[in-house]
Protein backbone atom coordinates (compact mmCIF):
# COMPACT_ATOMS: atom_id res chain seq x y z
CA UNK A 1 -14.83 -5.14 -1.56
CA UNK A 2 -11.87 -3.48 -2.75
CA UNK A 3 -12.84 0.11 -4.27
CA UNK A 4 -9.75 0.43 -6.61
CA UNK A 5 -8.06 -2.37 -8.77
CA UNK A 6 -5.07 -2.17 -10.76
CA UNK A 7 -6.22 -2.87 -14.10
CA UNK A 8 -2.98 -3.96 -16.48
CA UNK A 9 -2.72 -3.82 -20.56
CA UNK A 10 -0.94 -6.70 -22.24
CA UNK A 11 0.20 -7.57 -25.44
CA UNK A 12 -1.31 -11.13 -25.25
CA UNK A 13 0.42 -12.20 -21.96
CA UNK A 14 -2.14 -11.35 -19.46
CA UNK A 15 -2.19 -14.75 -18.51
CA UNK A 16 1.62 -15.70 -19.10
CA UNK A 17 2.08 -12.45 -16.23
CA UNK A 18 -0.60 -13.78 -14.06
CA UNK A 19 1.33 -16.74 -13.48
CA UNK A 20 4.49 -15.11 -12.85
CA UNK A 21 3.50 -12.96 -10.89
CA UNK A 22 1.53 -15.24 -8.63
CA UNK A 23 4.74 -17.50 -8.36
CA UNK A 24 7.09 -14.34 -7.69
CA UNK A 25 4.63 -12.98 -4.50
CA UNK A 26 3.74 -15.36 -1.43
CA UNK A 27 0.03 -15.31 -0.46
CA UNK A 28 -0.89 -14.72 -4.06
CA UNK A 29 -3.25 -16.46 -6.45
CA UNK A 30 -5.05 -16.31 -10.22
CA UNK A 31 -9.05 -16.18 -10.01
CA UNK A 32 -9.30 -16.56 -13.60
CA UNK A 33 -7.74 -16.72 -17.09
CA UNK A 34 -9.37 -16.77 -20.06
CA UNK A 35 -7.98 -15.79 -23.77
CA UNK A 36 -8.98 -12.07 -22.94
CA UNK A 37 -8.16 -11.57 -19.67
CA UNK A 38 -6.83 -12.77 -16.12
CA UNK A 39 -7.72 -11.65 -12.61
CA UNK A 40 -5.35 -12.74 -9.61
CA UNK A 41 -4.40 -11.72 -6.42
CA UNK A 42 -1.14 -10.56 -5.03
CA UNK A 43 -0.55 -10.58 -1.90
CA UNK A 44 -4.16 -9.93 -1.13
CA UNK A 45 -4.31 -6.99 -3.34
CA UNK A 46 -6.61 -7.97 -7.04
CA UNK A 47 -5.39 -7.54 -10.27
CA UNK A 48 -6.69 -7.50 -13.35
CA UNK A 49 -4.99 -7.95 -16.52
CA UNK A 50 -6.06 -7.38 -20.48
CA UNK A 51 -4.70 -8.61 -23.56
CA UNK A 52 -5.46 -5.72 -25.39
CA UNK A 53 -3.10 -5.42 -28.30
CA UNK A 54 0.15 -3.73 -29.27
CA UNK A 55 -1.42 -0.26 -28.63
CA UNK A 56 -0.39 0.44 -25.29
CA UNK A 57 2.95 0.52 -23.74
CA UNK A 58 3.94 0.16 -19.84
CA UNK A 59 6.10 3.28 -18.63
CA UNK A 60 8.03 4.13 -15.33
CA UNK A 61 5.32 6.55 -14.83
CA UNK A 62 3.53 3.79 -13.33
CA UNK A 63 4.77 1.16 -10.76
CA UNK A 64 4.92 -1.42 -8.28
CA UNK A 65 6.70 -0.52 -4.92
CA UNK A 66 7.50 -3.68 -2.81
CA UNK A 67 8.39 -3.23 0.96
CA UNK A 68 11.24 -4.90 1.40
CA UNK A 69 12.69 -5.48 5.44
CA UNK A 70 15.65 -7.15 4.72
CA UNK A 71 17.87 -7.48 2.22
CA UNK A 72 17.39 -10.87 1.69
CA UNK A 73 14.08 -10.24 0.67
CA UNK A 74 14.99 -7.22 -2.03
CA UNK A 75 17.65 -9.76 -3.14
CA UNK A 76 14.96 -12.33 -3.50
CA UNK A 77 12.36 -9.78 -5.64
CA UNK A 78 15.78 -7.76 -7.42
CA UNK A 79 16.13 -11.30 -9.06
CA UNK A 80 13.12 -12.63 -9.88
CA UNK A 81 10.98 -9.64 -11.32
CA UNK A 82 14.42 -8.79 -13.50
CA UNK A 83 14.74 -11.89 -14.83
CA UNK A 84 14.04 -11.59 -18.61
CA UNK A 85 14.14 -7.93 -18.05
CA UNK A 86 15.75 -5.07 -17.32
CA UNK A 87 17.56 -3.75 -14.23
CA UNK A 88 17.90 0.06 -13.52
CA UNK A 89 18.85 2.24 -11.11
CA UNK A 90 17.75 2.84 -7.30
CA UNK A 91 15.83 0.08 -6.76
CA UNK A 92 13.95 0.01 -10.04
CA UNK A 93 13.67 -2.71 -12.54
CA UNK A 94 11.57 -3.51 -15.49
CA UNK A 95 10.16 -7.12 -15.84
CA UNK A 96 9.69 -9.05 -18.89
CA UNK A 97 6.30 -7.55 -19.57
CA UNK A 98 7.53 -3.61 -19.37
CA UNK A 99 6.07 -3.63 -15.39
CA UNK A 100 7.99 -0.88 -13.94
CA UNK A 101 8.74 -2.25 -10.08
CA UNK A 102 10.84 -0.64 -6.73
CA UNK A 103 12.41 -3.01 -4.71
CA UNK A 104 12.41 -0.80 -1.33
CA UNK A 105 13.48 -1.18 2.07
CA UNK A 106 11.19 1.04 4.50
CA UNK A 107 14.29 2.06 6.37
CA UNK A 108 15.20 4.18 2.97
CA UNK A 109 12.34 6.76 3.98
CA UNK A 110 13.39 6.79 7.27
CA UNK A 111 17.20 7.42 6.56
CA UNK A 112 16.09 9.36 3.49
CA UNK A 113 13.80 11.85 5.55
CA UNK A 114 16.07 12.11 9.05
CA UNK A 115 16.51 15.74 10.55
CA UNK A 116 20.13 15.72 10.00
CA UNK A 117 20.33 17.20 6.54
CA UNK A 118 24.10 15.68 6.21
CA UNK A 119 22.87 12.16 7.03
CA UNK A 120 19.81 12.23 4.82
CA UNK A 121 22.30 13.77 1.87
CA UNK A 122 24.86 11.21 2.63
CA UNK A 123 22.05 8.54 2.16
CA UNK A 124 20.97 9.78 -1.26
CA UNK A 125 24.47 9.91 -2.39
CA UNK A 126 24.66 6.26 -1.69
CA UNK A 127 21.47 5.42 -3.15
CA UNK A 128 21.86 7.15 -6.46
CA UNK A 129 25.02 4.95 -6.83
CA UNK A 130 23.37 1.61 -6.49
CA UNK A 131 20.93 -0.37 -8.75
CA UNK A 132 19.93 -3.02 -6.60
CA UNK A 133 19.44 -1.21 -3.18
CA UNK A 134 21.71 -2.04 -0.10
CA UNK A 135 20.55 -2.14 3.16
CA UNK A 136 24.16 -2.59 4.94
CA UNK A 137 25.50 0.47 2.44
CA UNK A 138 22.57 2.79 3.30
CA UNK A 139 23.36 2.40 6.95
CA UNK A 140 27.13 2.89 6.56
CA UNK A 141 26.45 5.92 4.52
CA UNK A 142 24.09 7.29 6.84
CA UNK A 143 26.57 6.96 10.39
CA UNK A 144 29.60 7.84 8.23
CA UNK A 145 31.84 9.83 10.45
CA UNK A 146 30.09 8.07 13.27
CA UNK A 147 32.44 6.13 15.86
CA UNK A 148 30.68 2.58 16.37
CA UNK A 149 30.17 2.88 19.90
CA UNK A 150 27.34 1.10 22.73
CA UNK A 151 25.97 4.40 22.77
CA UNK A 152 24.92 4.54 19.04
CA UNK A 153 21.82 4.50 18.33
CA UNK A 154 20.33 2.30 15.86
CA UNK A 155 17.89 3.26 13.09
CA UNK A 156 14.30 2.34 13.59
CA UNK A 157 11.34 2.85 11.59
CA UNK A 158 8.64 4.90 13.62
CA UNK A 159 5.29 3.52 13.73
C-alpha cells in the first residue's frame, strides 16, 4: 500500500487531466472517474485528483520532477506536458491545468554537484540559459577548456 498519495485540486478537469496524463506517461492508467473525482496511476505511482472549484490555484511551489536519461526523452515530455501551456525556464513548464513539472536529466545533479567548483559553475551558467534542458550543452559546458582526447573521461552517474 502506498503511504503517501498526491492528492490534486481541479477546477472541474480532474478527469480531463487524468486522461492526459495517463496518455503523456508509459505504464500509467485511470482507476476511476466520476463527476467528483479521478484516481489513476502514473507510472506506478497513484494519484488522486478533485474537482473542487475555482478556490484553489496550482503554484511552482509544488511539482512534478521527471527523470529524464536522454534527451530524446525530455524532448518527448518538454512537448507534451507544454502543450496548451506554458514553457519556462530550466527545465520547468506549466501544463494546461497550472501542474508545475521539471523535465530533468539525472546527469544535471551529477554535473551540477562535481568537486570542481569551475565545472559545476560552468554547468549552471549553461543551465540558467536554457528553457528546455540540453543534455549535449550541459556536457560541453561542463569539459569547456577540455581537449577531447581518449583519455577523457566521461561523465557517469554514481550509483
Amino acid at each position: 500500500m502506498q503511504k503517501i498519495t498526491p492528492f490534486l485540486w481541479f477546477d472541474g478537469q480532474a478527469g480531463e487531466a487524468a486522461k492526459f496524463y495517463t496518455s503523456v506517461l508509459k505504464k500509467s492508467k485511470i482507476t476511476s472517474i466520476s463527476p467528483m473525482s479521478a484516481t489513476f496511476e502514473l507510472n506506478g505511482q497513484k494519484f488522486m485528483a478533485l474537482n473542487g472549484g475555482p478556490q484553489f490555484k496550482f503554484t511552482e511551489a509544488i511539482s512534478f520532477f521527471v527523470n529524464c536519461a536522454t534527451q530524446k526523452e525530455i524532448d518527448y515530455f518538454w512537448e507534451k506536458l507544454s502543450a496548451g501551456g506554458k514553457k519556462s525556464r530550466c527545465g520547468w513548464l506549466k501544463d494546461k491545468f497550472g501542474v508545475s513539472w521539471q523535465i530533468v536529466p539525472p546527469i544535471l545533479g551529477d554535473l551540477l554537484n562535481d568537486d570542481d567548483e569551475e565545472k559545476s559553475q560552468r554547468v549552471m551558467q549553461a543551465m540558467l540559459k536554457m528553457d528546455k534542458l540540453d543534455i549535449k550543452t550541459l556536457k560541453q559546458a561542463y569539459h569547456a577548456g577540455v581537449a577531447p582526447n581518449k583519455t577523457t573521461k566521461s561523465i557517469r552517474r554514481q550509483p
